[in-house]
PDB file of N, CA and C in Angstrom:
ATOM      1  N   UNK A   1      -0.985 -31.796   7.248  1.00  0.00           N
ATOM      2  CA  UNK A   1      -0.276 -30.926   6.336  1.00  0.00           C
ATOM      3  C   UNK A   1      -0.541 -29.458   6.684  1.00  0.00           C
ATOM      4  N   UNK A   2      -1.709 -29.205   7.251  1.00  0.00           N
ATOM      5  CA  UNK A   2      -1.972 -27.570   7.672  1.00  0.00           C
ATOM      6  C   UNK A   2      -1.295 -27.329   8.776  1.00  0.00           C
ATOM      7  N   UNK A   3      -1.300 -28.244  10.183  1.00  0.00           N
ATOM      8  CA  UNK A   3      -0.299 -27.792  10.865  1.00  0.00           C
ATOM      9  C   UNK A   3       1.113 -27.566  10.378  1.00  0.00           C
ATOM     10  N   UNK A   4       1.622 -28.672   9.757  1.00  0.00           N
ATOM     11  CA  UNK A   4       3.075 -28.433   8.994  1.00  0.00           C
ATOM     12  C   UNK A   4       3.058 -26.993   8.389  1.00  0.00           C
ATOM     13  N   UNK A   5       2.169 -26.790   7.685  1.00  0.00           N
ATOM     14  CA  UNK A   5       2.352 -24.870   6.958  1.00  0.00           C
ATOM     15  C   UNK A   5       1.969 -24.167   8.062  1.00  0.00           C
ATOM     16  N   UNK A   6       1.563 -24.440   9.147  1.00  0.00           N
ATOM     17  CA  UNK A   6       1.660 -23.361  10.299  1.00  0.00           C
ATOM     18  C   UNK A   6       2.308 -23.217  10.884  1.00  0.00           C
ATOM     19  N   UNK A   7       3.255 -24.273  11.164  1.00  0.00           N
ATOM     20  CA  UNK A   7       4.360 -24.516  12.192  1.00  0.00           C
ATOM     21  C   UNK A   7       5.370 -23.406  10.865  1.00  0.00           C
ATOM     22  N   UNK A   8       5.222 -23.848   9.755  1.00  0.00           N
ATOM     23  CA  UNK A   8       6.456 -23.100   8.535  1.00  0.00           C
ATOM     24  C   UNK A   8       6.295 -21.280   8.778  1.00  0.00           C
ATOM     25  N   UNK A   9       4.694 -21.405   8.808  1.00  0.00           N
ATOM     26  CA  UNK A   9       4.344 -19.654   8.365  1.00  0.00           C
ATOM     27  C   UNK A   9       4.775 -18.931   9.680  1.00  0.00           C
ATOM     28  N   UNK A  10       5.027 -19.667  10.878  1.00  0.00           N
ATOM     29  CA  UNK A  10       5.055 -18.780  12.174  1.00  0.00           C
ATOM     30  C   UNK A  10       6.410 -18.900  12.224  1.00  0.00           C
ATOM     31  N   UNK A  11       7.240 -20.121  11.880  1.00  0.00           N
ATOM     32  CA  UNK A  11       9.056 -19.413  11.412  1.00  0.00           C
ATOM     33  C   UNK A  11       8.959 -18.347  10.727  1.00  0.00           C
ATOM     34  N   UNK A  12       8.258 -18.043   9.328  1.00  0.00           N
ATOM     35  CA  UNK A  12       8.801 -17.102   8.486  1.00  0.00           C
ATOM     36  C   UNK A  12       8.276 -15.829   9.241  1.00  0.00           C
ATOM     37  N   UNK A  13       7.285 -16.312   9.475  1.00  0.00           N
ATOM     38  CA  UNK A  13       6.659 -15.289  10.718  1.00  0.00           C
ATOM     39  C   UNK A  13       7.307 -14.039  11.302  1.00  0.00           C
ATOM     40  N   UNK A  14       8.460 -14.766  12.078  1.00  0.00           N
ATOM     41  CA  UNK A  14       9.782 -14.651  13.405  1.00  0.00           C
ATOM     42  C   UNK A  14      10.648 -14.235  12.443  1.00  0.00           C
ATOM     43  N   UNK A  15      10.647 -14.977  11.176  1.00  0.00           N
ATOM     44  CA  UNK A  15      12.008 -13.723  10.581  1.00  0.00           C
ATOM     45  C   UNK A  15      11.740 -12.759   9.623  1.00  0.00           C
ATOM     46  N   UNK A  16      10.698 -12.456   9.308  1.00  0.00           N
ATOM     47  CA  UNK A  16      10.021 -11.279   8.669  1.00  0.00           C
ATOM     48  C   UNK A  16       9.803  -9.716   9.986  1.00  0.00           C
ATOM     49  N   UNK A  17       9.487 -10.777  11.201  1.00  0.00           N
ATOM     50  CA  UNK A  17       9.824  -9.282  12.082  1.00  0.00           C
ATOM     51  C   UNK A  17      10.484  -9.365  12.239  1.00  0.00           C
ATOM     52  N   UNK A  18      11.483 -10.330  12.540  1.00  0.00           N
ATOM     53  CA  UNK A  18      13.554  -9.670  13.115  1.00  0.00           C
ATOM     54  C   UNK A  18      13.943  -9.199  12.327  1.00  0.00           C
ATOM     55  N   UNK A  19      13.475  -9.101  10.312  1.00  0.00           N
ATOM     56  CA  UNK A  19      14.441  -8.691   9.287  1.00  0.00           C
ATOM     57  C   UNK A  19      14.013  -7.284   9.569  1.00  0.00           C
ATOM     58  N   UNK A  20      12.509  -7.279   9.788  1.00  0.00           N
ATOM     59  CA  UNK A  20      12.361  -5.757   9.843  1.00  0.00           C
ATOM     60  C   UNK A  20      12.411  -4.840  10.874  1.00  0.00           C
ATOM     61  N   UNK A  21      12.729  -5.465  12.181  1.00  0.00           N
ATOM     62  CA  UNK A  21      13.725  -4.918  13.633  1.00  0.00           C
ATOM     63  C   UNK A  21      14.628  -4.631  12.961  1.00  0.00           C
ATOM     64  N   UNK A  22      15.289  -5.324  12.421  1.00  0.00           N
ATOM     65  CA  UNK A  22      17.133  -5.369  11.986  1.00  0.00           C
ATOM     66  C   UNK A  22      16.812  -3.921  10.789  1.00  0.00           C
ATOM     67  N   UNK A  23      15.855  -3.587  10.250  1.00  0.00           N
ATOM     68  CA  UNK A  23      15.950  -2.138   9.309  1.00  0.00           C
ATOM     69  C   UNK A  23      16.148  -3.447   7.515  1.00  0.00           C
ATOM     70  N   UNK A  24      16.102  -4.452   6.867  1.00  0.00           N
ATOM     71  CA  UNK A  24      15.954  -5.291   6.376  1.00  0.00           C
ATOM     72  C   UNK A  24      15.394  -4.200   4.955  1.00  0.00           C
ATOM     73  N   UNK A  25      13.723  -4.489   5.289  1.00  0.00           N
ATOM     74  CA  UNK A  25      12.957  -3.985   4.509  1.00  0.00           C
ATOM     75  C   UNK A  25      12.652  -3.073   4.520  1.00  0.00           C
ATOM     76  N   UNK A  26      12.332  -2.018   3.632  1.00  0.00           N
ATOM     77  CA  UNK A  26      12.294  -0.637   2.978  1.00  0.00           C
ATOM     78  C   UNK A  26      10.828  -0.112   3.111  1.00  0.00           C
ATOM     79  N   UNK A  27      10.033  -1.491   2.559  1.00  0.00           N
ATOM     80  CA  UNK A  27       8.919  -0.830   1.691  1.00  0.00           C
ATOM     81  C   UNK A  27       7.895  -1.315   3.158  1.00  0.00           C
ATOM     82  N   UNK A  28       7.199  -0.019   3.276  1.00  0.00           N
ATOM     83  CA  UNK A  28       6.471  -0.038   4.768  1.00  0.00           C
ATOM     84  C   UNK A  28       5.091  -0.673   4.045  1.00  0.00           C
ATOM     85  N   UNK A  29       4.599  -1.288   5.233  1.00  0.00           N
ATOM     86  CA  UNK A  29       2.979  -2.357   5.195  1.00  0.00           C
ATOM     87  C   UNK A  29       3.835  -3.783   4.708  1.00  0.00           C
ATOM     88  N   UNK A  30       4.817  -4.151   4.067  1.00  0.00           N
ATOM     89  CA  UNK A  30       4.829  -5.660   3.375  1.00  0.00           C
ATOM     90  C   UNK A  30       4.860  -6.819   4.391  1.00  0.00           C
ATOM     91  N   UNK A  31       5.542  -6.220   5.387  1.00  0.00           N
ATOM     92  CA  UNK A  31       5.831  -7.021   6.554  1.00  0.00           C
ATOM     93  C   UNK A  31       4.326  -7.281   6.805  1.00  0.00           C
ATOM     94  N   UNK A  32       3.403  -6.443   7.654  1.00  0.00           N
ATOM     95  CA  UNK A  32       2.162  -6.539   8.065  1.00  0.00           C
ATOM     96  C   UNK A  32       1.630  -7.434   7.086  1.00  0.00           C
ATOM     97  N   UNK A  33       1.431  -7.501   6.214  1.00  0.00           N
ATOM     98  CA  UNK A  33       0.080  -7.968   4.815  1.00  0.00           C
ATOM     99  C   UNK A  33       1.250  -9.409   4.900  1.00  0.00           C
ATOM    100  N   UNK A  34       2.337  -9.627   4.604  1.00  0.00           N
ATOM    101  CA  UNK A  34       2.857 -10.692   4.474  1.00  0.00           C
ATOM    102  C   UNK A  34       2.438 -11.752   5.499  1.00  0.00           C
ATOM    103  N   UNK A  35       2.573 -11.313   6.964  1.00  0.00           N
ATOM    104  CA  UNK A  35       2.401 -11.740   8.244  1.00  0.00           C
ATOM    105  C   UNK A  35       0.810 -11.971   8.395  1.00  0.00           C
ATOM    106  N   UNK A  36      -0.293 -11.406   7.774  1.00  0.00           N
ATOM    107  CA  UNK A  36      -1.640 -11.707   7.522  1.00  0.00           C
ATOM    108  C   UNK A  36      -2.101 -12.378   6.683  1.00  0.00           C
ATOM    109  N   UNK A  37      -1.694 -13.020   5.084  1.00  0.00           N
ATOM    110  CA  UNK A  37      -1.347 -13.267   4.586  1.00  0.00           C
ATOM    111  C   UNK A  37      -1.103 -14.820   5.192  1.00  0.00           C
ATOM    112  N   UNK A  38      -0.292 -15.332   5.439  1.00  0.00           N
ATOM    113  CA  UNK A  38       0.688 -16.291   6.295  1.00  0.00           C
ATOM    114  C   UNK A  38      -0.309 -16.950   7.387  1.00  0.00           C
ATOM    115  N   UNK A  39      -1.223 -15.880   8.296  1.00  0.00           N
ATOM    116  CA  UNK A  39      -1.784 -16.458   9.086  1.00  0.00           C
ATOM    117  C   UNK A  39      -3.498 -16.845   8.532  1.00  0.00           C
ATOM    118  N   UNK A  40      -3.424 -16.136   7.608  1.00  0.00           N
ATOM    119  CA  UNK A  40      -4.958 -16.531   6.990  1.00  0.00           C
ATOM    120  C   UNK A  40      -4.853 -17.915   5.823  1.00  0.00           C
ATOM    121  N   UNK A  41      -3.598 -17.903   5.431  1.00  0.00           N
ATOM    122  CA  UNK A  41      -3.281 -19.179   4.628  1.00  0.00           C
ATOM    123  C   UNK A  41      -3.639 -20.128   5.503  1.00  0.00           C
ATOM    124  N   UNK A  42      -2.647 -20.387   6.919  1.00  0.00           N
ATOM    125  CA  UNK A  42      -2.850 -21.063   7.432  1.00  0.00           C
ATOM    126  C   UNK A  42      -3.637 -21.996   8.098  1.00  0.00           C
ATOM    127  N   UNK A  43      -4.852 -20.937   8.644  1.00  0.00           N
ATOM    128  CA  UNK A  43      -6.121 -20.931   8.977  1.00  0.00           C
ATOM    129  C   UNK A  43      -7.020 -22.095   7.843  1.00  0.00           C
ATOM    130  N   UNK A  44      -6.724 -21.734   6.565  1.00  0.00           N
ATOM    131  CA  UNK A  44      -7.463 -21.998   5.420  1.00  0.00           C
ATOM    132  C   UNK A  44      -6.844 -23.425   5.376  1.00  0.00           C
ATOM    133  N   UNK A  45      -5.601 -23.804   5.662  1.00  0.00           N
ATOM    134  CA  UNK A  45      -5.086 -25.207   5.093  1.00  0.00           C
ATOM    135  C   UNK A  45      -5.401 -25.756   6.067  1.00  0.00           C
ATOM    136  N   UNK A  46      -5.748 -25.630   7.707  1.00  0.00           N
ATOM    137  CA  UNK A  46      -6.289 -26.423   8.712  1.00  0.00           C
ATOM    138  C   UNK A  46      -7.297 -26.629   8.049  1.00  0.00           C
ATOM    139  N   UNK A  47      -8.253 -25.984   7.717  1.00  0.00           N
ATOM    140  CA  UNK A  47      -9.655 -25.878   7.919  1.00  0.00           C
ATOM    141  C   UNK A  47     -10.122 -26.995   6.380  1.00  0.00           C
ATOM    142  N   UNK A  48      -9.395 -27.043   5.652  1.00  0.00           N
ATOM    143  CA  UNK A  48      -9.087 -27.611   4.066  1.00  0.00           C
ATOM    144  C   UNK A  48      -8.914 -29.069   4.750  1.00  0.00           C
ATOM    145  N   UNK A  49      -7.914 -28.901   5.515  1.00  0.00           N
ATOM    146  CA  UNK A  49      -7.606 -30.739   5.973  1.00  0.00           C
ATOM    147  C   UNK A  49      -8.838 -31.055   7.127  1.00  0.00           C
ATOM    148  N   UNK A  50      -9.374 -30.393   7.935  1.00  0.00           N
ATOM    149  CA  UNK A  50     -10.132 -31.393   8.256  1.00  0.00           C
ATOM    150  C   UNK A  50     -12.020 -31.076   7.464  1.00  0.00           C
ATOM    151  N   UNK A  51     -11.951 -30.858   6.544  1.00  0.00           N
ATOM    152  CA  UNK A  51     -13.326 -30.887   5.909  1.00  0.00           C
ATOM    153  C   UNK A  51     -12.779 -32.197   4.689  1.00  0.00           C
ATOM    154  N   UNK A  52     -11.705 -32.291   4.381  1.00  0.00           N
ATOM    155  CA  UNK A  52     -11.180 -33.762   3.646  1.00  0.00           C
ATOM    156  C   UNK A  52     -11.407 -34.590   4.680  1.00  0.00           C
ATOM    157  N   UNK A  53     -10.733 -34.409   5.939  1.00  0.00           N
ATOM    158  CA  UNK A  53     -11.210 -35.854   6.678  1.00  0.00           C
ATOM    159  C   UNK A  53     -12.571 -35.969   6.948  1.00  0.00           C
ATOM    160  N   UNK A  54     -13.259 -35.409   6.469  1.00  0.00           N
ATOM    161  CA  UNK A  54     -14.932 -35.304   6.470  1.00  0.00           C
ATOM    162  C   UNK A  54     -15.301 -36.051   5.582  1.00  0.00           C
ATOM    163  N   UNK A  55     -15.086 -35.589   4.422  1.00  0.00           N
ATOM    164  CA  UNK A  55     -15.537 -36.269   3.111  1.00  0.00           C
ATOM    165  C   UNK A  55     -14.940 -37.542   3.330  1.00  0.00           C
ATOM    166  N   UNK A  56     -13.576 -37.649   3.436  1.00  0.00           N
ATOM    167  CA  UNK A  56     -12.763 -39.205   3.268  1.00  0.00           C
ATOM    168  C   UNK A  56     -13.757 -39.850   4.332  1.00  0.00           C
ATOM    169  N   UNK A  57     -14.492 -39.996   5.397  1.00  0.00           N
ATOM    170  CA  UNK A  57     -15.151 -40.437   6.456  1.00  0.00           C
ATOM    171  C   UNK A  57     -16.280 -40.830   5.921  1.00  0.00           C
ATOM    172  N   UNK A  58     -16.887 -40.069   5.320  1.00  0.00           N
ATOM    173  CA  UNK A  58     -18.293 -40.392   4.815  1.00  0.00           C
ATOM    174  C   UNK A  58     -18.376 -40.814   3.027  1.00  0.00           C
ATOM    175  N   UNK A  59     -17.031 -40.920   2.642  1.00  0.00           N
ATOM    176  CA  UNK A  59     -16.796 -42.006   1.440  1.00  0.00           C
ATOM    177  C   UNK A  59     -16.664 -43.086   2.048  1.00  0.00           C
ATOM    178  N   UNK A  60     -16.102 -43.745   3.242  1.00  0.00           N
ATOM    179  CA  UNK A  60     -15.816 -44.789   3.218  1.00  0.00           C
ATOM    180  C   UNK A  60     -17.068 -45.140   4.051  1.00  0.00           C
ATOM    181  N   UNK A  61     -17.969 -44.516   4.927  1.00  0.00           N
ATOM    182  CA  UNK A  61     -18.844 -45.155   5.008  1.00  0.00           C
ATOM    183  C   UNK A  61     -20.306 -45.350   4.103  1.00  0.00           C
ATOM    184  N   UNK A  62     -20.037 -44.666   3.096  1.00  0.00           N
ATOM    185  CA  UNK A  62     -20.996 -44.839   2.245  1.00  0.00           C
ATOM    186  C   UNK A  62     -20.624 -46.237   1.233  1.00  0.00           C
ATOM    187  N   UNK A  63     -19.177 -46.364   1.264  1.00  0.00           N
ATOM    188  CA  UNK A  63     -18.697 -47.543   0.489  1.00  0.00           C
ATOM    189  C   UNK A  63     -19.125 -48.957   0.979  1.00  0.00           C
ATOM    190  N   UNK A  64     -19.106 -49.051   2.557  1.00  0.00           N
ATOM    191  CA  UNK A  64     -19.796 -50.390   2.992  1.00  0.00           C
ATOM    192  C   UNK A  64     -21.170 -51.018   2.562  1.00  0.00           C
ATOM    193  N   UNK A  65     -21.847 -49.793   2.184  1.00  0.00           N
ATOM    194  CA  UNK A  65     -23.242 -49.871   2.327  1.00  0.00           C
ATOM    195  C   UNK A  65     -23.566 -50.781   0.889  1.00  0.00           C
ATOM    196  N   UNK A  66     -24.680 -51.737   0.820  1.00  0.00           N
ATOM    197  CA  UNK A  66     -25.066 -52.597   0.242  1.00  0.00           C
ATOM    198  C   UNK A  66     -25.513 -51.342  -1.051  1.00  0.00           C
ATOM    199  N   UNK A  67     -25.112 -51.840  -2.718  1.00  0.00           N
ATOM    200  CA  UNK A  67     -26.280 -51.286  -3.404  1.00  0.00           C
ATOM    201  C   UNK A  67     -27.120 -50.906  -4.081  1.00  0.00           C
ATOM    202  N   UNK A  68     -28.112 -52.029  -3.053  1.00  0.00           N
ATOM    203  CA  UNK A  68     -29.664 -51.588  -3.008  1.00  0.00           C
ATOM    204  C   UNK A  68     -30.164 -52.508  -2.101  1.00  0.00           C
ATOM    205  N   UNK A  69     -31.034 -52.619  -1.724  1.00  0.00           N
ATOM    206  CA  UNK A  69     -31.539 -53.738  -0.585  1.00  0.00           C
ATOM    207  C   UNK A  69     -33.168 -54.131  -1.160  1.00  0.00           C
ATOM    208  N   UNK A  70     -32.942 -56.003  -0.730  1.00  0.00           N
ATOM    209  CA  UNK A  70     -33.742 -56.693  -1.156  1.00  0.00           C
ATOM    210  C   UNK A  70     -34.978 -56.807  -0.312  1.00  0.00           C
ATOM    211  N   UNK A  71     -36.315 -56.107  -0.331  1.00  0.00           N
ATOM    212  CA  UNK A  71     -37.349 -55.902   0.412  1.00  0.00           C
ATOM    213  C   UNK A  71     -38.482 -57.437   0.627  1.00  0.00           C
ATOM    214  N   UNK A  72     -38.177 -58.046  -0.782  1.00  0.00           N
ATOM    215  CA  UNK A  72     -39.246 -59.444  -0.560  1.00  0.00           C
ATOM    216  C   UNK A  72     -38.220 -60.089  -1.710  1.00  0.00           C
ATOM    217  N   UNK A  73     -38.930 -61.203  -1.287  1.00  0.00           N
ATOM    218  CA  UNK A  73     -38.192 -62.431  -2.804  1.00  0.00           C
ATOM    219  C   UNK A  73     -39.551 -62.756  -3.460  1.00  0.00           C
ATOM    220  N   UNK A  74     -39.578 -62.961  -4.672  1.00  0.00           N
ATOM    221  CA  UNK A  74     -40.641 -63.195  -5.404  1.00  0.00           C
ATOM    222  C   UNK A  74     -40.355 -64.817  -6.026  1.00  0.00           C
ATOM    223  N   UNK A  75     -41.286 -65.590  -5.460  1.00  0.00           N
ATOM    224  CA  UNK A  75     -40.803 -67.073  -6.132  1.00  0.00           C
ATOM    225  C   UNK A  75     -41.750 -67.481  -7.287  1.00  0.00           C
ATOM    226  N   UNK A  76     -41.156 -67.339  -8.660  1.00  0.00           N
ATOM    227  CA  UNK A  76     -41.509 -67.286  -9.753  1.00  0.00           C
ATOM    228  C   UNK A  76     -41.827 -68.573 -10.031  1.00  0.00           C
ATOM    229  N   UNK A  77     -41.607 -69.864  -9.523  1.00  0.00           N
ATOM    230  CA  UNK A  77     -41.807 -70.940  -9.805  1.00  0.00           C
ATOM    231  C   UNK A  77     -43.630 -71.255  -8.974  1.00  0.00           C
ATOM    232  N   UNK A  78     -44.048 -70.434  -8.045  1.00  0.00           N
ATOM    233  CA  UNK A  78     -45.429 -71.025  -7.455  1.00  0.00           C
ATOM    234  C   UNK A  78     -46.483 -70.811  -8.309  1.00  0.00           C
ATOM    235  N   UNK A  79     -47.152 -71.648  -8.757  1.00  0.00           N
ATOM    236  CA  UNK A  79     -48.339 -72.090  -9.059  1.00  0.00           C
ATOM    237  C   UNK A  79     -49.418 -71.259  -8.305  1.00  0.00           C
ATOM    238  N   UNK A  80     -50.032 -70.683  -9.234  1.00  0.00           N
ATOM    239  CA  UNK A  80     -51.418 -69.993  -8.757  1.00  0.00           C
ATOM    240  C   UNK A  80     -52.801 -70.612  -8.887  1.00  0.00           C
TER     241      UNK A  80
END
């Protein structure tokens, strides 16, 4: 899903500078901060998806695990 919003933010990317080649936008810096903005999101939703595939990794291997583990058997029936 983070590549998908990166692959999105570097289209809007491409037409945030052609709108503002083309004379588009008025208000000077929005382009810049938008375009930083966009690439620091991005950054953040990679980095979001693979620290989930972290956790999801070490839920499921914590799920196999027995729990508690049986160290001796105590046979309550022997005669002392």
């Amino acid at each position: 899903m983070g590549f998908l919003m990166a692959f999105l933010a570097i289209i809007y990317m491409l037409v945030l500078f052609i709108n503002k080649l083309i004379g588009g936008i008025d208000v000077k810096g929005w382009t810049t901060i938008m375009i930083l903005i966009l690439i620091v999101s991005s950054f953040q939703m990679i980095a979001l998806g693979i620290i989930g595939e972290y956790v999801w990794r070490t839920l499921d291997a914590i799920r196999n695990r027995p729990i508690y583990i049986i160290e001796e058997i105590v046979d309550t029936n022997r005669k002392i």
